[in-house]
C-alpha atoms as a PDB file:
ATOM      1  CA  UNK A   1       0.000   0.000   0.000  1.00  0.00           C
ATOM      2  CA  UNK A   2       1.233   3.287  -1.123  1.00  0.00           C
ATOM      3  CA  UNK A   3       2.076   6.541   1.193  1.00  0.00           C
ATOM      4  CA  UNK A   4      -0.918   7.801  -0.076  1.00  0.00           C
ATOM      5  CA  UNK A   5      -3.548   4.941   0.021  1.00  0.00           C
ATOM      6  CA  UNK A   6      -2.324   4.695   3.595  1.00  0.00           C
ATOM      7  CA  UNK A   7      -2.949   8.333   4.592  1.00  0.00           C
ATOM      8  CA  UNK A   8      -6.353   8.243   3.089  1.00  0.00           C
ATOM      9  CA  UNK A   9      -7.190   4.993   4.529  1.00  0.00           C
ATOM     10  CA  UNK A  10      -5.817   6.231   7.941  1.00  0.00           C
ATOM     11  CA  UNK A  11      -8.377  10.059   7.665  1.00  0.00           C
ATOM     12  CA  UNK A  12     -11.054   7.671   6.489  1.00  0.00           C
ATOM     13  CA  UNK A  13     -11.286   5.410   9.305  1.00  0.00           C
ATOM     14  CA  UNK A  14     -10.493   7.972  11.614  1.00  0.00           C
ATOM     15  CA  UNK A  15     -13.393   9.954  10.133  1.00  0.00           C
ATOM     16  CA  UNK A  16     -15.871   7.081  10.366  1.00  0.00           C
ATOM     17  CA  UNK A  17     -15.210   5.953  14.121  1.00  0.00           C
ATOM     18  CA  UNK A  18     -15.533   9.735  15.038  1.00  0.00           C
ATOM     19  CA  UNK A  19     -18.498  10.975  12.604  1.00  0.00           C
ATOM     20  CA  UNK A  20     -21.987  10.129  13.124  1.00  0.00           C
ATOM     21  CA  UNK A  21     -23.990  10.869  10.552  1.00  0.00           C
ATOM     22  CA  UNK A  22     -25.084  14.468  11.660  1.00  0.00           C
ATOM     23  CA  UNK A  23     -21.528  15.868  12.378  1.00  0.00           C
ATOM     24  CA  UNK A  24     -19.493  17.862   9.863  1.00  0.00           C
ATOM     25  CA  UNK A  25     -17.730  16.441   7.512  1.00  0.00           C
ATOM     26  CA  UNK A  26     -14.006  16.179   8.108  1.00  0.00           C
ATOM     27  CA  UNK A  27     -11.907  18.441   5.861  1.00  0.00           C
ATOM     28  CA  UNK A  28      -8.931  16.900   3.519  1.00  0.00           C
ATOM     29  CA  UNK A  29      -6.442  18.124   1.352  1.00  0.00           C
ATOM     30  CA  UNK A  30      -4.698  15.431  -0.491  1.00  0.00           C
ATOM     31  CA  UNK A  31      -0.959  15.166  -1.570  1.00  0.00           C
ATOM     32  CA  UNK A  32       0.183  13.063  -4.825  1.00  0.00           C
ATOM     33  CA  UNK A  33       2.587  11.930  -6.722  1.00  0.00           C
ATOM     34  CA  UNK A  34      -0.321  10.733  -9.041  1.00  0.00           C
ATOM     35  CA  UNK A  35       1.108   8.089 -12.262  1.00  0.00           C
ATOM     36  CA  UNK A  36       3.891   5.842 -10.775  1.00  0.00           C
ATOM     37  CA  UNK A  37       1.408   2.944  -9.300  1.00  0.00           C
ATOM     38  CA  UNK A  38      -2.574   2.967  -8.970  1.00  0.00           C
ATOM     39  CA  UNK A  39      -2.844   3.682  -4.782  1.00  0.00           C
ATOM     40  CA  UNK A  40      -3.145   7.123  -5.549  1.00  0.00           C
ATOM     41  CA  UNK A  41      -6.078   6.577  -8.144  1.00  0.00           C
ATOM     42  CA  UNK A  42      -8.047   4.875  -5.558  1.00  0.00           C
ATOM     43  CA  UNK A  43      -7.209   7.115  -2.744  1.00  0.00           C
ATOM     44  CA  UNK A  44      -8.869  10.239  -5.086  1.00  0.00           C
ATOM     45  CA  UNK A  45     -11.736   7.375  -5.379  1.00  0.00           C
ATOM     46  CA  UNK A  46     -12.211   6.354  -1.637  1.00  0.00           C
ATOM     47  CA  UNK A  47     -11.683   9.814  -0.737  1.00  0.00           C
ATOM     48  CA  UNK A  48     -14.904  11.212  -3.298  1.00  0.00           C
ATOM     49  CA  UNK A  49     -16.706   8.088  -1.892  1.00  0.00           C
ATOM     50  CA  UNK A  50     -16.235   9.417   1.864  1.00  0.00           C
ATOM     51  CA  UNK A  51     -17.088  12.912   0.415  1.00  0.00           C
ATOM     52  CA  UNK A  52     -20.352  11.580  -0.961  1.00  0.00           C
ATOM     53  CA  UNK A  53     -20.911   9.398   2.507  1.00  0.00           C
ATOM     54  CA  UNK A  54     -20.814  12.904   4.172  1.00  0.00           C
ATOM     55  CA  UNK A  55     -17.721  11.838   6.069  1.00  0.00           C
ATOM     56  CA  UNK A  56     -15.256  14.024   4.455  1.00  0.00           C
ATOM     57  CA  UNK A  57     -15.148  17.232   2.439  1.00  0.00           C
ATOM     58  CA  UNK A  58     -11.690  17.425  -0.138  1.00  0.00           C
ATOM     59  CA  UNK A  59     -11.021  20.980  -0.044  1.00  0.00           C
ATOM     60  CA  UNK A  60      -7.988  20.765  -3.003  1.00  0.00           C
ATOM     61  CA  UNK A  61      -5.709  17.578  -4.661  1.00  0.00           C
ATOM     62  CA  UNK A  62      -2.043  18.560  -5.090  1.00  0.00           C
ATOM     63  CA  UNK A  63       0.079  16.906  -6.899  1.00  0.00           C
ATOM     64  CA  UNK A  64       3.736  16.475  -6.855  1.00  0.00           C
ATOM     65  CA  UNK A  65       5.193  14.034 -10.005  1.00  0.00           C
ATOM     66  CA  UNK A  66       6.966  15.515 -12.768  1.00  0.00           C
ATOM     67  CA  UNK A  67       4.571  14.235 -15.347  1.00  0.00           C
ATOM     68  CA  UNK A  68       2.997  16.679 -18.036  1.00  0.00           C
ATOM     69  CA  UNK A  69      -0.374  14.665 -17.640  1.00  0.00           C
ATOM     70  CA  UNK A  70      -0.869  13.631 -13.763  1.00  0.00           C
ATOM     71  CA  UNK A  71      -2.692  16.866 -13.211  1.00  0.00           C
ATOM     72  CA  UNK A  72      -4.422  16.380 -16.587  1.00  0.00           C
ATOM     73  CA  UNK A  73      -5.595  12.847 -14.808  1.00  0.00           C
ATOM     74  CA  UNK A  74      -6.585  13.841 -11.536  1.00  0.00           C
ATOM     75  CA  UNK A  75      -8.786  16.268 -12.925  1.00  0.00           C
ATOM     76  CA  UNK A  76     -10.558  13.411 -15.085  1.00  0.00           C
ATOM     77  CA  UNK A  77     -10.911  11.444 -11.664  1.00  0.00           C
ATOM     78  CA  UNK A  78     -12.558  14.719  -9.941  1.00  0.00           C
ATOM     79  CA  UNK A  79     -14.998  15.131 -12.928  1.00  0.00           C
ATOM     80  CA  UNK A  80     -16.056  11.641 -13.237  1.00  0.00           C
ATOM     81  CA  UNK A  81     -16.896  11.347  -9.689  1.00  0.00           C
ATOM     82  CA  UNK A  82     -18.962  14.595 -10.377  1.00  0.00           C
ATOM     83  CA  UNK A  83     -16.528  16.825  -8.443  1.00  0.00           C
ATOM     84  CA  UNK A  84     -15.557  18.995 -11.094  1.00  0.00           C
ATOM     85  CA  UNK A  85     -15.060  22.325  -9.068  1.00  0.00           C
ATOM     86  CA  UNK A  86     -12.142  20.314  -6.913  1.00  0.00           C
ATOM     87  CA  UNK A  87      -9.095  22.373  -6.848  1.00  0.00           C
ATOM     88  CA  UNK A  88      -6.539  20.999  -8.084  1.00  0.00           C
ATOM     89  CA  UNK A  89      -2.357  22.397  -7.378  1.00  0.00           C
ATOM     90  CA  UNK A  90       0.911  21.413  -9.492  1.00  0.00           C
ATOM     91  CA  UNK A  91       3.937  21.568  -7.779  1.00  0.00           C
ATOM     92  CA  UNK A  92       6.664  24.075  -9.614  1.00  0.00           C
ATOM     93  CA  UNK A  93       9.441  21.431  -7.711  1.00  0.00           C
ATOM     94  CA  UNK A  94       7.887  18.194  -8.864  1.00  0.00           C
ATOM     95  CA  UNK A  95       9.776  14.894  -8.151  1.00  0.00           C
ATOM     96  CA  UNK A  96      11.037  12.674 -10.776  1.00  0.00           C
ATOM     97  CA  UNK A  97      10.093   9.114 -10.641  1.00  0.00           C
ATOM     98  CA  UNK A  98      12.173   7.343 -13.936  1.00  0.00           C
ATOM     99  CA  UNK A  99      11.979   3.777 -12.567  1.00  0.00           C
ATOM    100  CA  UNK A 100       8.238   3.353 -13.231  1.00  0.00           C
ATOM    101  CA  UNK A 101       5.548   3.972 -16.109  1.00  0.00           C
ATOM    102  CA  UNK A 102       3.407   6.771 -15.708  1.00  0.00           C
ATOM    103  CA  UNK A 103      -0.136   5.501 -16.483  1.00  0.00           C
ATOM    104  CA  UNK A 104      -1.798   8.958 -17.080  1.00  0.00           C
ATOM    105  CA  UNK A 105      -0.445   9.407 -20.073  1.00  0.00           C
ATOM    106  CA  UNK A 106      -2.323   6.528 -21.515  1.00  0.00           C
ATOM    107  CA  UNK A 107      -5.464   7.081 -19.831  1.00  0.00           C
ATOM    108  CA  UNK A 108      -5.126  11.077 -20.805  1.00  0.00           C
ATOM    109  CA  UNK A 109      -4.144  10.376 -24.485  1.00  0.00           C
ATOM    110  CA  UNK A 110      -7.351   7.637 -25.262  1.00  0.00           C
ATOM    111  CA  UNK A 111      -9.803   9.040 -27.730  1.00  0.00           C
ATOM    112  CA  UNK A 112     -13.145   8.534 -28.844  1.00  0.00           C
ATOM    113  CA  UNK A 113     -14.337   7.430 -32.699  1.00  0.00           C
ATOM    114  CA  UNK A 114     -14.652  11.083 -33.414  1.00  0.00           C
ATOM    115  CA  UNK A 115     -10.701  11.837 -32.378  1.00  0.00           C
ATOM    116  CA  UNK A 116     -11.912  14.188 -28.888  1.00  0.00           C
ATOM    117  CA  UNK A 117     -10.536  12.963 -25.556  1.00  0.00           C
ATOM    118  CA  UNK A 118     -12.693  10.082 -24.074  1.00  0.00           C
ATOM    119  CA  UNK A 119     -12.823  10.881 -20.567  1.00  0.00           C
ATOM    120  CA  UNK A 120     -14.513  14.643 -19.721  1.00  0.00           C
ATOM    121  CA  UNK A 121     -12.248  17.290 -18.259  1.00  0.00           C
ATOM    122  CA  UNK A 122     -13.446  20.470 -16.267  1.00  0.00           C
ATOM    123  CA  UNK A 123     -10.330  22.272 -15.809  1.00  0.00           C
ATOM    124  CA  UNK A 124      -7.728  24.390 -18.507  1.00  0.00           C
ATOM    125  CA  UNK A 125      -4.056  24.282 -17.589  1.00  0.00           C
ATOM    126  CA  UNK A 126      -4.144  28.059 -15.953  1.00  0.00           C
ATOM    127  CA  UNK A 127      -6.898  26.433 -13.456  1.00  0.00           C
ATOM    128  CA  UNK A 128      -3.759  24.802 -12.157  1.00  0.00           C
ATOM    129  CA  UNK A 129      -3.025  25.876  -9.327  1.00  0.00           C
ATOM    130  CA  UNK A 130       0.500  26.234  -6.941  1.00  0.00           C
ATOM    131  CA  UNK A 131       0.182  24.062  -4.236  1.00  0.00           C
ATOM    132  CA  UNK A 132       1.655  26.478  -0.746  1.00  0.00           C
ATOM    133  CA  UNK A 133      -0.962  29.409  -1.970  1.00  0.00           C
ATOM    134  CA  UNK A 134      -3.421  27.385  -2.421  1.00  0.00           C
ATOM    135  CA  UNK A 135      -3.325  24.733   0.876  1.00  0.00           C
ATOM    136  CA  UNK A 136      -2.491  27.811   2.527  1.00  0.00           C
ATOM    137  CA  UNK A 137      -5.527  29.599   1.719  1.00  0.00           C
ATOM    138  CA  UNK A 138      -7.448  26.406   2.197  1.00  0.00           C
ATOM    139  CA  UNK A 139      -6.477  26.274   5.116  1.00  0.00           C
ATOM    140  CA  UNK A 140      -6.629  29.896   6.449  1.00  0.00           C
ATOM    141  CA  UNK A 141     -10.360  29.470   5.833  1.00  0.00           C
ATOM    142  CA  UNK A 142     -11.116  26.355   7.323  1.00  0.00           C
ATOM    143  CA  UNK A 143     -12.025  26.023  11.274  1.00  0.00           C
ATOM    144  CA  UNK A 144      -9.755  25.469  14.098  1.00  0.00           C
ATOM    145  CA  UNK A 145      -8.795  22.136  14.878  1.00  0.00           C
END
């Protein structure tokens, strides 16, 4: 289990042992180094599933792989699970993974019969944010504790 499966996982349980129903959701900003292996694919997945439970609320998705298309893909993940307002952050430092595939550029470059991407985006590159300004003001609005 990756880092980031094993955050999520960790918020998640965390968040259903200590939420009934009627509380507020817990808020969740999510670091990635989305493309290198599939745990952080279904942590964006569990993590919209525990948003539409009313455990969580995702406030933003950052992510951190030097990848021209991993922001590209988590933004297909956010609109499929009908979170297409999600921000998303690219880091301007992003770490280099060379010893593994990066899936999202297959997944980003598929195509329907008519030649147009297959899987619905919501977002244009300059809706891409910088990850410190934006967890920061995230954060600065969110509620103590």
């Amino acid at each position: 289990m990756g880092a980031a499966s094993a955050a999520l996982l960790f918020v998640t349980s965390v968040a259903c042992a200590s939420n009934p129903s009627k509380a507020r959701p817990v808020p969740v900003i999510l670091e990635t180094d989305m493309g290198n292996d599939i745990d952080d694919a279904l942590a964006v997945d569990l993590m919209f599933k525990a948003q539409d439970e009313g455990l969580l609320k995702v406030l933003a998705i950052g992510n951190h792989k030097k990848s021209e298309t991993a922001s590209d893909f988590i933004d297909i993940l956010c609109t499929f699970n009908g979170y297409p307002r999600t921000p998303i952050a690219k880091s301007s430092t992003p770490v280099a993974n060379n010893q593994a595939r990066d899936y999202t550029v297959a997944v980003c470059g598929m195509k329907d019969a008519s030649g147009a991407p297959l899987y619905k985006r919501s977002k244009k590159p300059s809706d891409i944010l910088e990850p410190v300004s934006l967890f920061r003001k995230k954060l600065a609005k969110a509620a103590d504790h």
